[in-house]
Protein backbone atom coordinates (compact mmCIF):
# COMPACT_ATOMS: atom_id res chain seq x y z
CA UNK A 1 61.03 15.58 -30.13
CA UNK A 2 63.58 14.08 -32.77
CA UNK A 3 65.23 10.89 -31.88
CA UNK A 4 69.20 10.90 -30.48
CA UNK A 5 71.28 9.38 -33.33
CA UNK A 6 72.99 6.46 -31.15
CA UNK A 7 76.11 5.80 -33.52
CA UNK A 8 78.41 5.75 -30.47
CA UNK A 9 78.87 3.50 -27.49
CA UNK A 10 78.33 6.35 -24.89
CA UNK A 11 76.37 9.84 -25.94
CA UNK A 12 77.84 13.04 -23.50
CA UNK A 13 74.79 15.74 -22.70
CA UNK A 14 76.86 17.52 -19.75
CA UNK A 15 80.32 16.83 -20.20
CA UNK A 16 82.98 17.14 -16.89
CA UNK A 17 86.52 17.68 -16.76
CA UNK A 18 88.24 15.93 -19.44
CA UNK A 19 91.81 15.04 -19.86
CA UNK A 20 93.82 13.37 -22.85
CA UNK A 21 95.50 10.24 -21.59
CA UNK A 22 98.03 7.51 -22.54
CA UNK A 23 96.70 3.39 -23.05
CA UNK A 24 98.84 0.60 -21.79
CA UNK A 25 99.25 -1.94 -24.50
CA UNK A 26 96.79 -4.21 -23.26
CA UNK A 27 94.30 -1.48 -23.88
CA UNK A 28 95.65 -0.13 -26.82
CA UNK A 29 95.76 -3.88 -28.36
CA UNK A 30 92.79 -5.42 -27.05
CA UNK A 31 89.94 -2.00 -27.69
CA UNK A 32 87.10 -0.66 -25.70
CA UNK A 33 83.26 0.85 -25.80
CA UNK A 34 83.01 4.16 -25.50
CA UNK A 35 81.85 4.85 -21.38
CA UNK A 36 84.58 2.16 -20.29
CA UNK A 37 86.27 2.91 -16.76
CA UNK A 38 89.57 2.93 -16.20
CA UNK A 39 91.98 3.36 -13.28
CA UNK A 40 95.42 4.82 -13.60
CA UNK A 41 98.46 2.11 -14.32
CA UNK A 42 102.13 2.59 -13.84
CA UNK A 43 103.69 3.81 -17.13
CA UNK A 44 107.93 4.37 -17.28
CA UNK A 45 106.77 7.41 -19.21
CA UNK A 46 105.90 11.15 -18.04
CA UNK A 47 102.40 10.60 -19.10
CA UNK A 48 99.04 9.83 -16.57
CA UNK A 49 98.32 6.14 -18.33
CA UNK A 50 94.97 4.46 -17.63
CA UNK A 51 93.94 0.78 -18.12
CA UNK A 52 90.96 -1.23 -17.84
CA UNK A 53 89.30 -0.39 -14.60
CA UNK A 54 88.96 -3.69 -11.95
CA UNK A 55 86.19 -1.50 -10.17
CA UNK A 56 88.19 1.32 -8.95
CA UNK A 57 88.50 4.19 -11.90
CA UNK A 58 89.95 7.51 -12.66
CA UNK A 59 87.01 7.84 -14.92
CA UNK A 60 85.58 6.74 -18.33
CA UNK A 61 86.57 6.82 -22.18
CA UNK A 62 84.18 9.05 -24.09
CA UNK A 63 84.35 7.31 -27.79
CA UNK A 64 85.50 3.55 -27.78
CA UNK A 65 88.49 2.32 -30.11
CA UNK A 66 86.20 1.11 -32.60
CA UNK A 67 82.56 2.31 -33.07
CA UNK A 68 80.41 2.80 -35.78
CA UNK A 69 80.56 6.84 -35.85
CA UNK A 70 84.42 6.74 -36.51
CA UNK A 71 84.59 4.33 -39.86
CA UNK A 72 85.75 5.89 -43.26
CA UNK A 73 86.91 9.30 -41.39
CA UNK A 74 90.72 10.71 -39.88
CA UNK A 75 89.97 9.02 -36.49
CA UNK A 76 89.70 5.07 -37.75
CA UNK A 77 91.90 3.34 -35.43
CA UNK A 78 93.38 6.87 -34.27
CA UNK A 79 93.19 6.18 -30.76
CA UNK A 80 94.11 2.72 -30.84
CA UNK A 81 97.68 3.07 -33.07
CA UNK A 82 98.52 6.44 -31.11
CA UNK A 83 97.33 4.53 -27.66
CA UNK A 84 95.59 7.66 -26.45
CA UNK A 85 92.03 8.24 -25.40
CA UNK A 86 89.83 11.25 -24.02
CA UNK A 87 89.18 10.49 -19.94
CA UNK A 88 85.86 12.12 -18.33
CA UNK A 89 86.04 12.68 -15.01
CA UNK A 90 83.40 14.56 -12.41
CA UNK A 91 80.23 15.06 -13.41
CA UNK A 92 79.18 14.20 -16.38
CA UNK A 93 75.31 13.37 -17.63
CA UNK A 94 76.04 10.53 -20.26
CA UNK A 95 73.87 7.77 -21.64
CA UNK A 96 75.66 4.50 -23.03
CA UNK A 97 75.61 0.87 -23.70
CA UNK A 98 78.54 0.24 -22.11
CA UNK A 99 77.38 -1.16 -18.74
CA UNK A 100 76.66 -4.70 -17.21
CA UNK A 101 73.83 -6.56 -18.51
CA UNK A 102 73.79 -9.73 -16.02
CA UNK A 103 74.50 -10.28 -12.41
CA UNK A 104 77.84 -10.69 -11.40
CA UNK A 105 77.63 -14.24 -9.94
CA UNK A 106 75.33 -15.33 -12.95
CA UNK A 107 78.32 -13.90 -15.32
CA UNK A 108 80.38 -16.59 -12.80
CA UNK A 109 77.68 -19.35 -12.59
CA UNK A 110 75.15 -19.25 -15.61
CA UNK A 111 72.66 -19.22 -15.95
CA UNK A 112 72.44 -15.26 -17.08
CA UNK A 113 70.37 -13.13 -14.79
CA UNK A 114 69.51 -10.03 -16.05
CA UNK A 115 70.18 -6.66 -13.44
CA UNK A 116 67.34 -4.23 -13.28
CA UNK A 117 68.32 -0.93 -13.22
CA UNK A 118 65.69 1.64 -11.26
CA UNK A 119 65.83 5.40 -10.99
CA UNK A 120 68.62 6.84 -8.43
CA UNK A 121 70.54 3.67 -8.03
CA UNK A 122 74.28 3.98 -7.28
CA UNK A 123 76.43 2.97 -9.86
CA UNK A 124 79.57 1.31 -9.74
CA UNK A 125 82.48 0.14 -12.12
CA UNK A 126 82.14 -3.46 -12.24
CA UNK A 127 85.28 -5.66 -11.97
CA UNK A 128 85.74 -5.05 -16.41
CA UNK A 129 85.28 -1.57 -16.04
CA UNK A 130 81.88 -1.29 -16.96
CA UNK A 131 78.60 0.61 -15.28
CA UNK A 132 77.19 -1.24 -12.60
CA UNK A 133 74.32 -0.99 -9.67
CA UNK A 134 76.58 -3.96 -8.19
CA UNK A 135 79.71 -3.66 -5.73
CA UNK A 136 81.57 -6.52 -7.48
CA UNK A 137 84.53 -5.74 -5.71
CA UNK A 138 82.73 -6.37 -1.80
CA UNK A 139 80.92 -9.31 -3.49
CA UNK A 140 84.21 -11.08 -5.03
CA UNK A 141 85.92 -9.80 -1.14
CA UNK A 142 88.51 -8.23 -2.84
CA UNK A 143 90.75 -6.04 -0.52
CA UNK A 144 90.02 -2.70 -2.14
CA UNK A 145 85.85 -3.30 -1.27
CA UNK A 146 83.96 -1.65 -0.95
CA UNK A 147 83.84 0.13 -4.29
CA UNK A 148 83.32 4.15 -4.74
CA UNK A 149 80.10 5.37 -6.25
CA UNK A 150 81.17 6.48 -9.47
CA UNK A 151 76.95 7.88 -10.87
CA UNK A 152 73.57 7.53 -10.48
CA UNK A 153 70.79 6.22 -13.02
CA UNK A 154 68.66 8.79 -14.05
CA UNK A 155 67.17 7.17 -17.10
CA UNK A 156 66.66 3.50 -17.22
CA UNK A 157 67.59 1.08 -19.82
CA UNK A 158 64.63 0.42 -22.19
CA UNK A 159 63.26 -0.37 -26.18
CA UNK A 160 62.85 3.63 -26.36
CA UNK A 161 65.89 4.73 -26.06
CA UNK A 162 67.56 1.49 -27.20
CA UNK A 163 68.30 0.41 -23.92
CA UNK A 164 71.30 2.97 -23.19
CA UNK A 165 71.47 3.54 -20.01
CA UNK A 166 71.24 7.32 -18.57
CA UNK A 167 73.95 8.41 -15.78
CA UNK A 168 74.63 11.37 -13.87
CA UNK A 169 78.64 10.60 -13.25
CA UNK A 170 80.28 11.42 -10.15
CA UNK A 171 76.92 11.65 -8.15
């Protein structure tokens, strides 16, 4: 079987609903990986705006502001200078390198423990918007814990697949 070409943050095999929405300028200044959650934010325009997701999420970017795939064609910095961005929501079967790599207290406390990812977990935004088996919402006690399952693993991170990890979205 030929290899996936991984030029992109977050590769889409069954792709859900999609929508085209706006970036607040905190996202639209300060970039993303492709597969980052976001949440909705309040916007003084008639447009659904998203921003980086602090665990809850609307869904996830497909292509990030910046990645590899993009350089030297019509969509360098596109989505960045226009501050738009393609938003997957429902289910999705994705596989990206946009999720957390360490324990959410050792990201507070070094030093660095790694999270191990099995089969079937439930996945969560983490508290930067990216794929988690943690609730680092009902960890931190924040008042919007506990968190909503946003996927599943279905194929673990590992040196095969260059550690991308595989979700089934809105499982």
């Amino acid at each position: 079987m030929p290899e996936i070409i991984r030029a992109r943050d977050c590769i889409v095999f069954h792709k859900g609903d999609t929508a085209t929405v706006a970036l607040d300028a905190a996202m639209a200044s300060g970039g993303w990986p492709g597969g980052q959650g976001v949440m909705r934010s309040d916007s003084t325009q008639d447009d659904f705006q998203v921003t980086y997701s602090d665990g809850r999420a609307a869904g996830f970017l497909i292509w990030g502001s910046d990645e590899t795939a993009d350089q030297f064609t019509a969509l360098t910095q596109n989505q960045p200078r226009y501050r738009f961005a393609v938003l997957i929501f429902g289910n999705s079967l994705i596989s990206t390198s946009s999720y957390e790599k360490y324990t959410y207290a050792s990201r507070l406390v070094p030093p660095l423990v790694p999270i191990v990812y099995a089969p079937n977990d439930k996945l969560y935004f983490s508290l930067r918007g990216l794929w988690t088996n943690e609730d680092e919402a009902g960890i931190a006690l924040l008042p919007y814990a506990p968190l909503t399952n946003a996927g599943i693993v279905m194929q673990i991170p590992k040196a095969s697949n260059n550690f991308f990890l595989g979700i089934e979205t809105g499982a």
